[in-house]
C-alpha atoms as a PDB file:
ATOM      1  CA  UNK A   1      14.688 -19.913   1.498  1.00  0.00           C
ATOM      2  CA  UNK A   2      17.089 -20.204   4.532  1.00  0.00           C
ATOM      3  CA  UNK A   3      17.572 -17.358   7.046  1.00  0.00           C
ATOM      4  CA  UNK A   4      21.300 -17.020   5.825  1.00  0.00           C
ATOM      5  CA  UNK A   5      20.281 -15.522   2.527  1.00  0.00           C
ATOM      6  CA  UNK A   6      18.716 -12.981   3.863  1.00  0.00           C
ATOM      7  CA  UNK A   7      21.946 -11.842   6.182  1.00  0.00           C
ATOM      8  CA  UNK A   8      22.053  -8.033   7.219  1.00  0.00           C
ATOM      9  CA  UNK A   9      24.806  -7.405   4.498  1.00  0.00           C
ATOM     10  CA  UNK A  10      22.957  -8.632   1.862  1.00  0.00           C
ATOM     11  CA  UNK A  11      19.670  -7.409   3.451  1.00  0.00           C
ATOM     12  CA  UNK A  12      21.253  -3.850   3.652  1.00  0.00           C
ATOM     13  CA  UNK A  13      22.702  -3.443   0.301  1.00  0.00           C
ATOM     14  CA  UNK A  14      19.765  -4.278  -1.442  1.00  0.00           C
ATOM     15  CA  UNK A  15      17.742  -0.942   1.104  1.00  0.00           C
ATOM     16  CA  UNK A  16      20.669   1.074   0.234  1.00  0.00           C
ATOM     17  CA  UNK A  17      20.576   0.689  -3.480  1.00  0.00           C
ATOM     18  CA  UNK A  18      16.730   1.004  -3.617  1.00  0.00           C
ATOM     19  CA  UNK A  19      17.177   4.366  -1.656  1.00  0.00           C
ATOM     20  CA  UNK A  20      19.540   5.350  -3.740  1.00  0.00           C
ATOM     21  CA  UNK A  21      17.395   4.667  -6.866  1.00  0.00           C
ATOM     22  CA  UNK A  22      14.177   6.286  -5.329  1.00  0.00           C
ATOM     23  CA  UNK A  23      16.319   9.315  -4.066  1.00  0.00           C
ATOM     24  CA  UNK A  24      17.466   9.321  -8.172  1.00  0.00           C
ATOM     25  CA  UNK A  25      14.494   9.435  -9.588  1.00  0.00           C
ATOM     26  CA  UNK A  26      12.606  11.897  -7.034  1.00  0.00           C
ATOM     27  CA  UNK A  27      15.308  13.909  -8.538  1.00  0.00           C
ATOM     28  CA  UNK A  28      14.191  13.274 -11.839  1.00  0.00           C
ATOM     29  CA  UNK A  29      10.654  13.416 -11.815  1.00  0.00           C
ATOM     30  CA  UNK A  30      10.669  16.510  -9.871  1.00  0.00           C
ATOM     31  CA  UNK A  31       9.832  14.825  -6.250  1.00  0.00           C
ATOM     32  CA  UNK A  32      10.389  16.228  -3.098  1.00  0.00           C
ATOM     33  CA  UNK A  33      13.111  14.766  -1.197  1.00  0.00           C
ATOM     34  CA  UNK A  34      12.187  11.746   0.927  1.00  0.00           C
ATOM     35  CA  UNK A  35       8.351  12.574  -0.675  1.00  0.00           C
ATOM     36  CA  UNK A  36       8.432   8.664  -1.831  1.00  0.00           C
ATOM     37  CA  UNK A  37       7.416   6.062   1.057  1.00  0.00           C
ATOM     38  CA  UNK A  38       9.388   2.332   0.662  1.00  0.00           C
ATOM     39  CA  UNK A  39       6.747  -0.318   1.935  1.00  0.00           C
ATOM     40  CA  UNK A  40       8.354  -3.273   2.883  1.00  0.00           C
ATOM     41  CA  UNK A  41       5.594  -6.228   1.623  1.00  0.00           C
ATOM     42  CA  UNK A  42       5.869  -8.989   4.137  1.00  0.00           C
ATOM     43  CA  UNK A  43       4.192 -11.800   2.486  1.00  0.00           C
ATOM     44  CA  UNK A  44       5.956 -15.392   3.788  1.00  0.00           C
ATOM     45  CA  UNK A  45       8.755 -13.412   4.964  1.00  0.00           C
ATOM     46  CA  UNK A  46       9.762 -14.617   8.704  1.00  0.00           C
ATOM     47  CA  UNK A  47       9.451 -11.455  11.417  1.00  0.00           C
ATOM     48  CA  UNK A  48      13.402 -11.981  12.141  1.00  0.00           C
ATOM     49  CA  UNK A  49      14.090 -11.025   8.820  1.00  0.00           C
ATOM     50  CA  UNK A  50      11.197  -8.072   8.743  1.00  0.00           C
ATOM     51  CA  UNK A  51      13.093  -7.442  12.003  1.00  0.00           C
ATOM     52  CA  UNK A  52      16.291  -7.297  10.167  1.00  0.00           C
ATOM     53  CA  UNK A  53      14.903  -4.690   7.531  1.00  0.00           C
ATOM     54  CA  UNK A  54      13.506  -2.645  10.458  1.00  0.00           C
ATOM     55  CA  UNK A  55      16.939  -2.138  11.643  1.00  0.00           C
ATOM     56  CA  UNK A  56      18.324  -1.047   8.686  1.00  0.00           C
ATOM     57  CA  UNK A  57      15.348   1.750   8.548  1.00  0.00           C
ATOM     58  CA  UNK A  58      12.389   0.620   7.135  1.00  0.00           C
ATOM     59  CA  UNK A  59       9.675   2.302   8.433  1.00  0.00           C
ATOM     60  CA  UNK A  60       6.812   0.823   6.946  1.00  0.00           C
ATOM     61  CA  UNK A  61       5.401  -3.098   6.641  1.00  0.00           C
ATOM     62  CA  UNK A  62       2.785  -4.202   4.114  1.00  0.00           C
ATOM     63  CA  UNK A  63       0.306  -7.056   4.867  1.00  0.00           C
ATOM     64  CA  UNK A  64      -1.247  -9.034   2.476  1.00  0.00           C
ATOM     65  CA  UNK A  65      -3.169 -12.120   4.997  1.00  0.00           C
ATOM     66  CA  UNK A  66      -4.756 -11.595   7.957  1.00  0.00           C
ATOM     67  CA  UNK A  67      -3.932 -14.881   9.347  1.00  0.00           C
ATOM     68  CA  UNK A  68      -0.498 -13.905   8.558  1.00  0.00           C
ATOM     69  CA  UNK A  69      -0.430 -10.678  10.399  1.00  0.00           C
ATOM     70  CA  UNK A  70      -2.382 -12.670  13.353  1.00  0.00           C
ATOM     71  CA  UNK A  71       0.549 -15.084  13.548  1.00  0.00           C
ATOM     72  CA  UNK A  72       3.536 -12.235  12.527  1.00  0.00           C
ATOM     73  CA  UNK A  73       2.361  -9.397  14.723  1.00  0.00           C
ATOM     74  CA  UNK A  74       3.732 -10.680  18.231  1.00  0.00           C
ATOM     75  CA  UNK A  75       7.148 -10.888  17.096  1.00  0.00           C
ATOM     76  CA  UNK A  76       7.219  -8.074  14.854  1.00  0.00           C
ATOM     77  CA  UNK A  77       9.685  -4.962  16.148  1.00  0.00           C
ATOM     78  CA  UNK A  78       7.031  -2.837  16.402  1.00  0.00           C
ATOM     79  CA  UNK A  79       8.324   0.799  18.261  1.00  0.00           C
ATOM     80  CA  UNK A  80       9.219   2.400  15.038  1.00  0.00           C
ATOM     81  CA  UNK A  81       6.989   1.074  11.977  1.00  0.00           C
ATOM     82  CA  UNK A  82       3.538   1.137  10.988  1.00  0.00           C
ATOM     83  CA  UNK A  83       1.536  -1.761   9.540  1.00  0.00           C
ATOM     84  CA  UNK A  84      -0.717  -0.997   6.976  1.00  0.00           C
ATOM     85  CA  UNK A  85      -2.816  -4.317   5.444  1.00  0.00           C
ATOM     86  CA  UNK A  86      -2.928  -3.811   1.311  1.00  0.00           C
ATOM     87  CA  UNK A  87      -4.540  -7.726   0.732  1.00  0.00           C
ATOM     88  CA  UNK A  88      -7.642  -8.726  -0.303  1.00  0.00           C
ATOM     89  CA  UNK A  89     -10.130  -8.212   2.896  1.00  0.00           C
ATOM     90  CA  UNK A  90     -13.083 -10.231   3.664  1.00  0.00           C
ATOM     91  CA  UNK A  91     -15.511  -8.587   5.961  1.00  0.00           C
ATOM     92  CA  UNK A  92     -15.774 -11.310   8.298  1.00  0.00           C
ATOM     93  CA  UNK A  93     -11.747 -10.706   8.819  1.00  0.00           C
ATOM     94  CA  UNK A  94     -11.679  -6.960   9.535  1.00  0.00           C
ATOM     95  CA  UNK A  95     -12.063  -7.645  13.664  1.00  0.00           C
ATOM     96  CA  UNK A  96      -8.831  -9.414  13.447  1.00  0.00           C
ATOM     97  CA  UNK A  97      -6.343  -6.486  11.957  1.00  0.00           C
ATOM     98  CA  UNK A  98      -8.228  -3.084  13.138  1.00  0.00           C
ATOM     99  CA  UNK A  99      -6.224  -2.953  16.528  1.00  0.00           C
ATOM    100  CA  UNK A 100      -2.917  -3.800  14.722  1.00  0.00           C
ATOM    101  CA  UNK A 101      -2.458  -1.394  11.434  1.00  0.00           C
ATOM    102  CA  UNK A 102      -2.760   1.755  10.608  1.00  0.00           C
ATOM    103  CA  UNK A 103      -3.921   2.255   7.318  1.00  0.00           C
ATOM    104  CA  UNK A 104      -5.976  -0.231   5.646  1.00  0.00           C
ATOM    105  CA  UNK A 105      -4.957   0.129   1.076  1.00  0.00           C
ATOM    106  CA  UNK A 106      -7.687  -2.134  -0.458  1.00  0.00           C
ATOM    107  CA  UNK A 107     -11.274  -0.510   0.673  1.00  0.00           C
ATOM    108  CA  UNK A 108     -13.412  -1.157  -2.660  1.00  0.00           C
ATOM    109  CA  UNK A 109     -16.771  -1.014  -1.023  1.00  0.00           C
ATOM    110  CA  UNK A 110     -19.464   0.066   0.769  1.00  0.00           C
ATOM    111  CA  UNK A 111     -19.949  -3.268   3.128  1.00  0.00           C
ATOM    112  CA  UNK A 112     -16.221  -3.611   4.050  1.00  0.00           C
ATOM    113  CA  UNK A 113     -16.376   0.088   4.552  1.00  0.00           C
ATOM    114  CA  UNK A 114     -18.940  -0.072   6.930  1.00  0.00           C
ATOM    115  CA  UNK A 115     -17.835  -3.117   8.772  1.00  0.00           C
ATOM    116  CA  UNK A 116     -13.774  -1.233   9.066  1.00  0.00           C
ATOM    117  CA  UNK A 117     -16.294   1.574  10.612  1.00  0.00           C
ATOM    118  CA  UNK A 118     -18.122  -0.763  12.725  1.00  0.00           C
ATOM    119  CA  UNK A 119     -15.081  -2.360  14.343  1.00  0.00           C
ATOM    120  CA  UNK A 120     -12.997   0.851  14.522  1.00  0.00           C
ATOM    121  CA  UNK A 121     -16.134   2.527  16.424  1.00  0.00           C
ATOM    122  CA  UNK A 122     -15.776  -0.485  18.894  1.00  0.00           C
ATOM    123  CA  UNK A 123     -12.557   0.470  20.038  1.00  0.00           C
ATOM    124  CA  UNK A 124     -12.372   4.236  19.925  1.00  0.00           C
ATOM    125  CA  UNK A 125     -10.312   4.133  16.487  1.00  0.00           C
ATOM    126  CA  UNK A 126     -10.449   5.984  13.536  1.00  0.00           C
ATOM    127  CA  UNK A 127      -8.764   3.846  10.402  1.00  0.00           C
ATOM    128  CA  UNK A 128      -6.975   5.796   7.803  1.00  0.00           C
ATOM    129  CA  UNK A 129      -8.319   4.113   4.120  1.00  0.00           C
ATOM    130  CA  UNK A 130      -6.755   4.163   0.626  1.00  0.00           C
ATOM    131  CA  UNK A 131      -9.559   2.908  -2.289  1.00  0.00           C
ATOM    132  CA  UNK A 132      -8.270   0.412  -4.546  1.00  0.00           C
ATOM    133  CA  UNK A 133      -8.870   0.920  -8.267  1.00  0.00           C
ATOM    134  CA  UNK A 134      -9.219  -1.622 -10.435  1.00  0.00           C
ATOM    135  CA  UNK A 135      -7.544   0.719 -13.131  1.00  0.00           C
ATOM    136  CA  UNK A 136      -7.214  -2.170 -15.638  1.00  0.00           C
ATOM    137  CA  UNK A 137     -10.973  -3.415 -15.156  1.00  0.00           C
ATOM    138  CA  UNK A 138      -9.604  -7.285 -14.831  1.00  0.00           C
ATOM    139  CA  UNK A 139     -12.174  -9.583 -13.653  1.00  0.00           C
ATOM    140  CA  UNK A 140      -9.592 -11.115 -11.688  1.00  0.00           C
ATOM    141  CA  UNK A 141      -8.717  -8.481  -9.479  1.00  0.00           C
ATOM    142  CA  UNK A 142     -10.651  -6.239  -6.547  1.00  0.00           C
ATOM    143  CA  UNK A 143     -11.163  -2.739  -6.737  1.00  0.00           C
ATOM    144  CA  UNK A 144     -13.667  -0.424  -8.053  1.00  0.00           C
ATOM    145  CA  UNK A 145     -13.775   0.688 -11.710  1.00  0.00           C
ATOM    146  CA  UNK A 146     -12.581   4.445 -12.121  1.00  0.00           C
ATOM    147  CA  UNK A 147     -15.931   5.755 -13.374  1.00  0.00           C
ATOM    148  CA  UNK A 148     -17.006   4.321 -10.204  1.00  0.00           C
ATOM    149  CA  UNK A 149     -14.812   5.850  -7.696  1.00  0.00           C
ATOM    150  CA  UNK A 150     -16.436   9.346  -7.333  1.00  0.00           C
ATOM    151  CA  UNK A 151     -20.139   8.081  -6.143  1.00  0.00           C
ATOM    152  CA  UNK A 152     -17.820   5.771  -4.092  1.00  0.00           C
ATOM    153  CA  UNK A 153     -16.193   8.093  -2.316  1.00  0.00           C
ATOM    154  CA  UNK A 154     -19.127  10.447  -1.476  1.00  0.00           C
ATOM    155  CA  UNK A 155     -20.809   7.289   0.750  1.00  0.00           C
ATOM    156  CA  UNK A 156     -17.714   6.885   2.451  1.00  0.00           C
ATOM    157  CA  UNK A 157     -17.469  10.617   3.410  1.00  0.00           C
ATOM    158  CA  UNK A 158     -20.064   9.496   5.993  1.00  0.00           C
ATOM    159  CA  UNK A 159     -18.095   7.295   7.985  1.00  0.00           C
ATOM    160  CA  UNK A 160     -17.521   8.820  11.234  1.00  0.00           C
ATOM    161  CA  UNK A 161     -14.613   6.272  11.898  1.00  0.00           C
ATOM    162  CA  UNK A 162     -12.695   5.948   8.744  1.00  0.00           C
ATOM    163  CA  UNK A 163     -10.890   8.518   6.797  1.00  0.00           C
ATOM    164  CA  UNK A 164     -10.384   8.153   3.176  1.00  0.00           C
ATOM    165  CA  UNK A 165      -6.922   9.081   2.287  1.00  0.00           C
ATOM    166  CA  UNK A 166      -5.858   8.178  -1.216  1.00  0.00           C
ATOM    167  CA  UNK A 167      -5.974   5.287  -4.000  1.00  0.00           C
ATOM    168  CA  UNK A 168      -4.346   2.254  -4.217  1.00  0.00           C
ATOM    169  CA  UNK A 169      -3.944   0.346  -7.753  1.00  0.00           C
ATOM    170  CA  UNK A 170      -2.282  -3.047  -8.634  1.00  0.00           C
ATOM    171  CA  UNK A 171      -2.519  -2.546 -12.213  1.00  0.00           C
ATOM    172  CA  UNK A 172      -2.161  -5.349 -15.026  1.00  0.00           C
ATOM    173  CA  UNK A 173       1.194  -6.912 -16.098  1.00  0.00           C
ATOM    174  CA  UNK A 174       3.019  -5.235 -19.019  1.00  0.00           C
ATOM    175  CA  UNK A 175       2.881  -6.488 -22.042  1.00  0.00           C
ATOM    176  CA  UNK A 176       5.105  -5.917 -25.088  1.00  0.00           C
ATOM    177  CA  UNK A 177       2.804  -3.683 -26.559  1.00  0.00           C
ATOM    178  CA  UNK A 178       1.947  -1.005 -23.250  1.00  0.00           C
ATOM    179  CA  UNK A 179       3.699  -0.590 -20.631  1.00  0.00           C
ATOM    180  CA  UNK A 180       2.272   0.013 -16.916  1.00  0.00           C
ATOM    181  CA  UNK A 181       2.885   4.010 -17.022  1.00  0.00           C
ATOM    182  CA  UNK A 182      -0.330   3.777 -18.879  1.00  0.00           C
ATOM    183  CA  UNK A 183      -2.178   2.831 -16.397  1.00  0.00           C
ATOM    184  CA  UNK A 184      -0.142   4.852 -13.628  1.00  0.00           C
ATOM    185  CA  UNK A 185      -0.530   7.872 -16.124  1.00  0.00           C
ATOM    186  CA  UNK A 186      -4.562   7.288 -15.656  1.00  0.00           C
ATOM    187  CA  UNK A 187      -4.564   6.621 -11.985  1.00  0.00           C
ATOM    188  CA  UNK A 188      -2.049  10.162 -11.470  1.00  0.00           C
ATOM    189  CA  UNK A 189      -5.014  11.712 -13.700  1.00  0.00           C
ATOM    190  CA  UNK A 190      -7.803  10.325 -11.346  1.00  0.00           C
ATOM    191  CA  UNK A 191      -5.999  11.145  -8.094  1.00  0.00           C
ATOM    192  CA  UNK A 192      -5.264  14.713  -9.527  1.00  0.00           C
ATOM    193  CA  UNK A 193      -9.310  15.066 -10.659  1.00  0.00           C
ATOM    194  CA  UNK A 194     -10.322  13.876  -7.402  1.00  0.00           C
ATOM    195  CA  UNK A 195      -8.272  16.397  -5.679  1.00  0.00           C
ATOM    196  CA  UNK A 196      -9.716  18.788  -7.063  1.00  0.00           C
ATOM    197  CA  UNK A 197     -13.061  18.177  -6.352  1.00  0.00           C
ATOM    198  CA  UNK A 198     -12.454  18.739  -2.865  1.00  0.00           C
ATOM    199  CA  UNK A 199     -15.330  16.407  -1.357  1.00  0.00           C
ATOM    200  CA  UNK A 200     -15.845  16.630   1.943  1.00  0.00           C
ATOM    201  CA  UNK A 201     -14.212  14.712   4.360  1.00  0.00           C
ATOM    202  CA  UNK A 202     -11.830  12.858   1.642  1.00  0.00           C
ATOM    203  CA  UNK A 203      -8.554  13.755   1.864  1.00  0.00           C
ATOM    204  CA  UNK A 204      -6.329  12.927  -1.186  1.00  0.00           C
ATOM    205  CA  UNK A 205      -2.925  12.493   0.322  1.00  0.00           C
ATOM    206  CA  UNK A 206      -1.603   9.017  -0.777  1.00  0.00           C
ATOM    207  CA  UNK A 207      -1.227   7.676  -4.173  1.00  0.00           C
ATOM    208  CA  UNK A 208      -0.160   3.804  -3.513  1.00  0.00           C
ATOM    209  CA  UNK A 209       1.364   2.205  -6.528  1.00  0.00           C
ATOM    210  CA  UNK A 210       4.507   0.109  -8.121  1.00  0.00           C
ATOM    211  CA  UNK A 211       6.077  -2.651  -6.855  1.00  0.00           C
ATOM    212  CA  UNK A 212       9.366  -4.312  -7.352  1.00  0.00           C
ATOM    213  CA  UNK A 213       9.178  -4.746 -11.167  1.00  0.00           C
ATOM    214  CA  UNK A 214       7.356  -1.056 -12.202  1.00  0.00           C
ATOM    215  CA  UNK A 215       8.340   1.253  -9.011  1.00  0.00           C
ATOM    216  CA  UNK A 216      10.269   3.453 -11.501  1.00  0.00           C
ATOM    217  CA  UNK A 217       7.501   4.094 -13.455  1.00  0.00           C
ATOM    218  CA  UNK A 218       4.800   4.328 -10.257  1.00  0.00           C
ATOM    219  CA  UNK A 219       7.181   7.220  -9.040  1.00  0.00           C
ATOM    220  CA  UNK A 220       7.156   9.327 -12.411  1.00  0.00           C
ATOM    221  CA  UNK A 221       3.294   9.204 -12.491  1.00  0.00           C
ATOM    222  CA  UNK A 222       3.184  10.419  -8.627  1.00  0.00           C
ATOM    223  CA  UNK A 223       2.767   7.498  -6.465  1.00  0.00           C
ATOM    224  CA  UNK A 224       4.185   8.117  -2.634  1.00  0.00           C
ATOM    225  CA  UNK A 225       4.137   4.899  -1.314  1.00  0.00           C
ATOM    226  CA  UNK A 226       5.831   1.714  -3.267  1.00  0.00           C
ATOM    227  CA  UNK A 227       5.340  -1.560  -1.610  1.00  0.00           C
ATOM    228  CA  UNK A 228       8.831  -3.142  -2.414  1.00  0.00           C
ATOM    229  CA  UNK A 229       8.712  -7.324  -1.724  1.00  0.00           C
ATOM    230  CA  UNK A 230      11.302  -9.261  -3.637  1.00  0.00           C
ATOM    231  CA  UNK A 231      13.235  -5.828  -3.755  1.00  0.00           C
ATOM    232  CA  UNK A 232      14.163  -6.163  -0.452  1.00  0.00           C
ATOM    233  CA  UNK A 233      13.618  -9.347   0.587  1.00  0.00           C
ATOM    234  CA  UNK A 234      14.817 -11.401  -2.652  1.00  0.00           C
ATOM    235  CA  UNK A 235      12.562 -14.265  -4.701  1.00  0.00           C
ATOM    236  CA  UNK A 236      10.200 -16.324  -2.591  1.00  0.00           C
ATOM    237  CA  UNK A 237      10.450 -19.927  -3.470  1.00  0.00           C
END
């Protein structure tokens, strides 16, 4: 895809229109204004045109490869976004993104938790954490199963340099016989029963879910951050 088909008019009307859907339906689910965080996912996207959505107001990038992000960061506008990395993250990886995001979405264990906490320690950081969920139980996806999350959670409470601060979930493709606010409806549920538990040191504040296809659905069942890639940036080829 050529850098003309992602010029600022066309760049901008597709923002406006998805803040003018997520503005709708905040209104329609009951939301609080502005309550909903657009994630721009950067995956093979070229930092002028990451640039380009930074100037029309996005706020927040979403990483998927750490060599990526290695090769990105440099270029990347950086003064008025954050970075948070929502791939797949090998341990031996995590010294290469601490110092560059801010939240880290896909913690589904008790090594890569310790290593984030290890490397974070090193330089006088504390990493904000979602835990991914593998709400769908797919073998072919990360994440810890849901019946798994609470004993989960309670180790990580002991990290002095990571704070959990929500769930993540990539859940399984629709189908023509269930749609994804089935699984959205059981992640709002867990999020909600966590929440209530009030466990010490885990703070329940993000609910990271729906992409460009299901977003609609993600925000009716209480997710605050969307991470938005062909949305905004149009179909990789």
């Amino acid at each position: 895809m050529t850098e003309n088909q992602f010029g600022n008019p066309i760049l901008m009307e597709r923002l406006n229109k998805i803040r003018a859907q997520v503005t709708a339906l905040e209104k329609e689910y009951g939301r609080k204004p502005g309550e909903v965080a657009i994630m721009a996912v950067t995956k093979t996207i070229p930092p002028q045109i990451v640039n380009q959505a930074l100037g029309w107001g996005i706020t927040l990038l979403g990483e998927n490869r750490v060599q990526e992000l290695q090769e990105k960061y440099p270029f990347y506008q950086k003064e008025n976004c954050q970075i948070h990395f929502i791939g797949h993250l090998q341990t031996n990886k995590v010294k290469y993104i601490v110092d560059k995001v801010s939240m880290i979405h896909s913690v589904d264990s008790i090594k890569l938790a310790a290593e984030i906490d290890k490397r974070c320690r090193e330089i006088g950081k504390v990493m904000d954490i979602l835990v991914e969920v593998n709400i769908g139980k797919e073998a072919s996806k990360a994440g810890i199963f849901p019946e798994e999350l609470e004993e989960l959670l309670c180790q990580l409470s002991s990290f002095p340099n990571i704070k959990v601060k929500g769930l993540m979930a990539i859940p399984p493709k629709p189908t023509e016989s269930m749609e994804n606010g089935h699984y959205f409806s059981q992640m709002q549920e867990l999020f909600i029963d966590i929440s209530s538990k009030k466990l010490d040191n885990i703070s329940m504040s993000f609910l990271s879910m729906g992409m460009s296809g299901d977003y609609a659905s993600a925000i009716q069942y209480g997710s605050n951050i969307i991470r938005l890639g062909s949305a905004i940036f149009g179909q990789r080829v």
